[in-house]
C-alpha atoms as a PDB file:
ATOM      1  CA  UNK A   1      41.269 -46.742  31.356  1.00  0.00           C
ATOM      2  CA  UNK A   2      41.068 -44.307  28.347  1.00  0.00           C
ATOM      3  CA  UNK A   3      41.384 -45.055  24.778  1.00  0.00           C
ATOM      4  CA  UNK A   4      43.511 -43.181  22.534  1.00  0.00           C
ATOM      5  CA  UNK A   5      44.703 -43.323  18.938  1.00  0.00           C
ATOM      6  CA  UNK A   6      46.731 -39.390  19.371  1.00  0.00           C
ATOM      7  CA  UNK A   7      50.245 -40.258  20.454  1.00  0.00           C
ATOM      8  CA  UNK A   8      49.700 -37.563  23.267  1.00  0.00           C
ATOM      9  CA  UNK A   9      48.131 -39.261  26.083  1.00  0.00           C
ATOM     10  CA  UNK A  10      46.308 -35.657  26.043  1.00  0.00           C
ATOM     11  CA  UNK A  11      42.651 -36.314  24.562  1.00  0.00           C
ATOM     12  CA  UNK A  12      39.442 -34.589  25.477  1.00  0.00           C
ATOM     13  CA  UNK A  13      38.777 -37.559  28.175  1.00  0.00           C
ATOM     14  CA  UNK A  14      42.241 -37.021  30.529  1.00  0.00           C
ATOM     15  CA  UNK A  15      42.429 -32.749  29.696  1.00  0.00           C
ATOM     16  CA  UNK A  16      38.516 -33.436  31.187  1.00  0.00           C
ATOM     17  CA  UNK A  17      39.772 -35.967  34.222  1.00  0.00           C
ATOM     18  CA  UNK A  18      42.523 -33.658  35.120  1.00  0.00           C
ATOM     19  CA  UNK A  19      40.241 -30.398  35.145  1.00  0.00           C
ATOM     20  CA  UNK A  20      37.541 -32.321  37.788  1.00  0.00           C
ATOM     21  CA  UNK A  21      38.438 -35.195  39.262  1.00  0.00           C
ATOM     22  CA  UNK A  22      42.432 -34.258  39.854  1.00  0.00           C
ATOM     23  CA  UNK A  23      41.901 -30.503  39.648  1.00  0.00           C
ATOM     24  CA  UNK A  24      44.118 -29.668  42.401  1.00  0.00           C
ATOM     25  CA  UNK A  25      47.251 -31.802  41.100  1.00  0.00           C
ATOM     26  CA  UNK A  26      49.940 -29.673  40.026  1.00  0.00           C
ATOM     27  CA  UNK A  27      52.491 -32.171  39.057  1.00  0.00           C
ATOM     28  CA  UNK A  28      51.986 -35.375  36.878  1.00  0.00           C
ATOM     29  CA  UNK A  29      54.715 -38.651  36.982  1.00  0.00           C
ATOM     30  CA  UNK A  30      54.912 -40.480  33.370  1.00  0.00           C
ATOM     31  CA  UNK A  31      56.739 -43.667  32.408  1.00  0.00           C
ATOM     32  CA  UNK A  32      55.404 -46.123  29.056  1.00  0.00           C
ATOM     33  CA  UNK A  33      56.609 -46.794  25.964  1.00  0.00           C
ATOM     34  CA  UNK A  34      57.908 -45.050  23.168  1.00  0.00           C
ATOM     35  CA  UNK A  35      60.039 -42.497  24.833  1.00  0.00           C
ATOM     36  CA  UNK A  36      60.314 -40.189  22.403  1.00  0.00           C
ATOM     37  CA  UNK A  37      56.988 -40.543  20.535  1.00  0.00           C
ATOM     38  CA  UNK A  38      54.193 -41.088  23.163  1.00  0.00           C
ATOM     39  CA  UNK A  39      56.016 -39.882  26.533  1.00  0.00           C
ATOM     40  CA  UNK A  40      57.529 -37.595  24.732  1.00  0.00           C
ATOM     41  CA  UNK A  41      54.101 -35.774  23.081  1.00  0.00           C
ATOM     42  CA  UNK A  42      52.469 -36.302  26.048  1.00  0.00           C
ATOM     43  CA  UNK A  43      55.034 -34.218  28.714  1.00  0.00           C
ATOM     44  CA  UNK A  44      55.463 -31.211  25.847  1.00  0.00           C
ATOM     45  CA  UNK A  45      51.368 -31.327  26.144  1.00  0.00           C
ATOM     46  CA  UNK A  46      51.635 -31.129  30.013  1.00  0.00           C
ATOM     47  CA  UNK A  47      54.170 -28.628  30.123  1.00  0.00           C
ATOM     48  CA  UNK A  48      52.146 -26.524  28.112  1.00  0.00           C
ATOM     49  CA  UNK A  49      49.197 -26.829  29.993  1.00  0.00           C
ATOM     50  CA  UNK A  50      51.009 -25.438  32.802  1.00  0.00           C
ATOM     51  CA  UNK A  51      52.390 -29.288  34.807  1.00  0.00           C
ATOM     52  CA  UNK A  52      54.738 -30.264  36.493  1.00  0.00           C
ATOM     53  CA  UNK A  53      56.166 -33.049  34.623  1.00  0.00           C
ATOM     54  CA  UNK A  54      58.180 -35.959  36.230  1.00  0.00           C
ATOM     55  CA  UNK A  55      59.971 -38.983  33.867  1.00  0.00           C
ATOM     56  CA  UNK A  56      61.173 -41.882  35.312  1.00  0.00           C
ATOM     57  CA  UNK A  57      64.209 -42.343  33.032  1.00  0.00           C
ATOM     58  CA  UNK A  58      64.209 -46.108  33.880  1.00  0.00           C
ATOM     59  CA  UNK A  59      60.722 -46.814  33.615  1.00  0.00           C
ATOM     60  CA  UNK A  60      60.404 -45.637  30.155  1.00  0.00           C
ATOM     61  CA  UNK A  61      62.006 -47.412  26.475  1.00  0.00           C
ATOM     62  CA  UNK A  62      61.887 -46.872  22.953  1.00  0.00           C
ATOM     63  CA  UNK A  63      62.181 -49.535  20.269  1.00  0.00           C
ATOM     64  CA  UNK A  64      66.283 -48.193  19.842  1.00  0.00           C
ATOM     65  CA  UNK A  65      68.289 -46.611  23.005  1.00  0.00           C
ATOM     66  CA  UNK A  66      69.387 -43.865  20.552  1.00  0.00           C
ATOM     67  CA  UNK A  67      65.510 -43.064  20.394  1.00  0.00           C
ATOM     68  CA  UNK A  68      65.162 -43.202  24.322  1.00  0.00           C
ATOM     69  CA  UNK A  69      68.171 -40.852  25.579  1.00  0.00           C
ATOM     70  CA  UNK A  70      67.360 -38.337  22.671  1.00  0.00           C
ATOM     71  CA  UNK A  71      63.316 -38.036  23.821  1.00  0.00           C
ATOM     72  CA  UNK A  72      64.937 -37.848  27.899  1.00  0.00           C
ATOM     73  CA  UNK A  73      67.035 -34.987  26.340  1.00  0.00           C
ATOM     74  CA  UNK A  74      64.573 -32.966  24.639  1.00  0.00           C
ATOM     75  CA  UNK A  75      62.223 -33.132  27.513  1.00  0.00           C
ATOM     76  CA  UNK A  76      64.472 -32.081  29.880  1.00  0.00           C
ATOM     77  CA  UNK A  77      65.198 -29.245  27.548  1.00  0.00           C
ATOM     78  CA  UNK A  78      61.653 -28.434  27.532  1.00  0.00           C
ATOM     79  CA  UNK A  79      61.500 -28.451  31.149  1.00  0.00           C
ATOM     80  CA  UNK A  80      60.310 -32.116  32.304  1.00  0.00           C
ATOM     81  CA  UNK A  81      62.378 -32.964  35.207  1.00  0.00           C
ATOM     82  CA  UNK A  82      63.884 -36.581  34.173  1.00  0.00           C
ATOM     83  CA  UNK A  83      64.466 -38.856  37.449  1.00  0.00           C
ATOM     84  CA  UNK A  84      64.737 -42.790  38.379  1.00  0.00           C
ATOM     85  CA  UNK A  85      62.056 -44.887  40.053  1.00  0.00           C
ATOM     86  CA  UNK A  86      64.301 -45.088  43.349  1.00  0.00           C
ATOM     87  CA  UNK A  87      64.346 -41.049  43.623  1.00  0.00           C
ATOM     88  CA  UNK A  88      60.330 -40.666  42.964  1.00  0.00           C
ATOM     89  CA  UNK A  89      59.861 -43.418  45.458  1.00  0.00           C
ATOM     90  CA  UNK A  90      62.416 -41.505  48.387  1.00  0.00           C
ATOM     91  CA  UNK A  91      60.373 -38.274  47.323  1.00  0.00           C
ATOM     92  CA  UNK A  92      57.178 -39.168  47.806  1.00  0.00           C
ATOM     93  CA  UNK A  93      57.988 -41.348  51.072  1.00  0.00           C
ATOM     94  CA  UNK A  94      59.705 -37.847  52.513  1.00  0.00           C
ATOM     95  CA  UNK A  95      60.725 -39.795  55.760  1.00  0.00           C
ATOM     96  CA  UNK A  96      62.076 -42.986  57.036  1.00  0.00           C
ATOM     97  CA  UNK A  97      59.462 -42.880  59.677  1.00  0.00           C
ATOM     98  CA  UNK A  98      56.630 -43.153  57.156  1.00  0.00           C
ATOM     99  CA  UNK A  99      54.885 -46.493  57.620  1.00  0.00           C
ATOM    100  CA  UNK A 100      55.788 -47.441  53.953  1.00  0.00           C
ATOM    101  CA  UNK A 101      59.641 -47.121  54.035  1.00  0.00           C
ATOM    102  CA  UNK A 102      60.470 -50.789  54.890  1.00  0.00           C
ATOM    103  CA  UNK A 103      58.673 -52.532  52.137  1.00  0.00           C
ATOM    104  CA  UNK A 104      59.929 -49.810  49.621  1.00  0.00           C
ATOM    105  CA  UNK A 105      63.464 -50.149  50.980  1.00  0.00           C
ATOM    106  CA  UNK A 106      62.759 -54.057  50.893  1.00  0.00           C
ATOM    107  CA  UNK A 107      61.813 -53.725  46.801  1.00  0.00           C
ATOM    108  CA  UNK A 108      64.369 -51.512  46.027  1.00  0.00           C
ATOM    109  CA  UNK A 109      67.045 -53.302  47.022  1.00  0.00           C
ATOM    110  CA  UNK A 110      66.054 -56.685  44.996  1.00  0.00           C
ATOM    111  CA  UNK A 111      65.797 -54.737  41.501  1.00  0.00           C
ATOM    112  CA  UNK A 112      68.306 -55.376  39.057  1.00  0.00           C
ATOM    113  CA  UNK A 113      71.483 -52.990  38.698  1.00  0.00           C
ATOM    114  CA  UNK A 114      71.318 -49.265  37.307  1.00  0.00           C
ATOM    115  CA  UNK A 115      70.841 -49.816  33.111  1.00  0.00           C
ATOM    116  CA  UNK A 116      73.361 -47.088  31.812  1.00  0.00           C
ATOM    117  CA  UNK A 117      71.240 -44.999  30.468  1.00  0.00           C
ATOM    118  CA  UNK A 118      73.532 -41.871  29.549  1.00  0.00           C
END
């Protein structure tokens, strides 16, 4: 757990955690608060530092939904790649054979409906 008062999640403590302990991670998945403030600054500082960025579109809000789907915008302008939590979850399972894949189907299909959020 790092403290921050920057709206970036960037500080000195995670651009020192990412060059040691996760130095070999190319891509980085964000989701939080404040879409287009925190999220936002934070995947523009990634980008720039050469990441992979990944949003999960519906594991992310703002205080208004104009807010939300205008921060989503400009960072896939910038190059984040926006997604949903069900597509990250397929991705990173890669195979139905993978010993995870029932309980992840099993979660999946007790979440609530798709949000609209285009």
């Amino acid at each position: 757990v790092f403290s921050k008062t920057l709206f970036s999640m960037m500080t000195p403590e995670i651009n020192n955690a990412l060059k040691t302990e996760y130095k070999d991670k190319k891509a980085i998945v964000l989701f939080g608060i404040e879409t287009h403030i925190c999220i936002q600054q934070t995947a523009l500082d990634l980008l720039k530092s050469g990441y992979d960025v990944h949003v999960i579109a519906d594991a992310v809000s703002s205080r208004t939904s104009t807010d939300r789907l205008f921060g989503l915008k400009r960072m896939k302008q910038c190059g984040t790649f926006i997604t949903t939590h069900e597509s990250l979850l397929f991705m990173l399972l890669k195979d139905a054979k993978n010993k995870d894949f029932k309980c992840i189907q099993n979660l999946i299909k007790n979440l609530p409906e798709d949000q609209d959020i285009f």
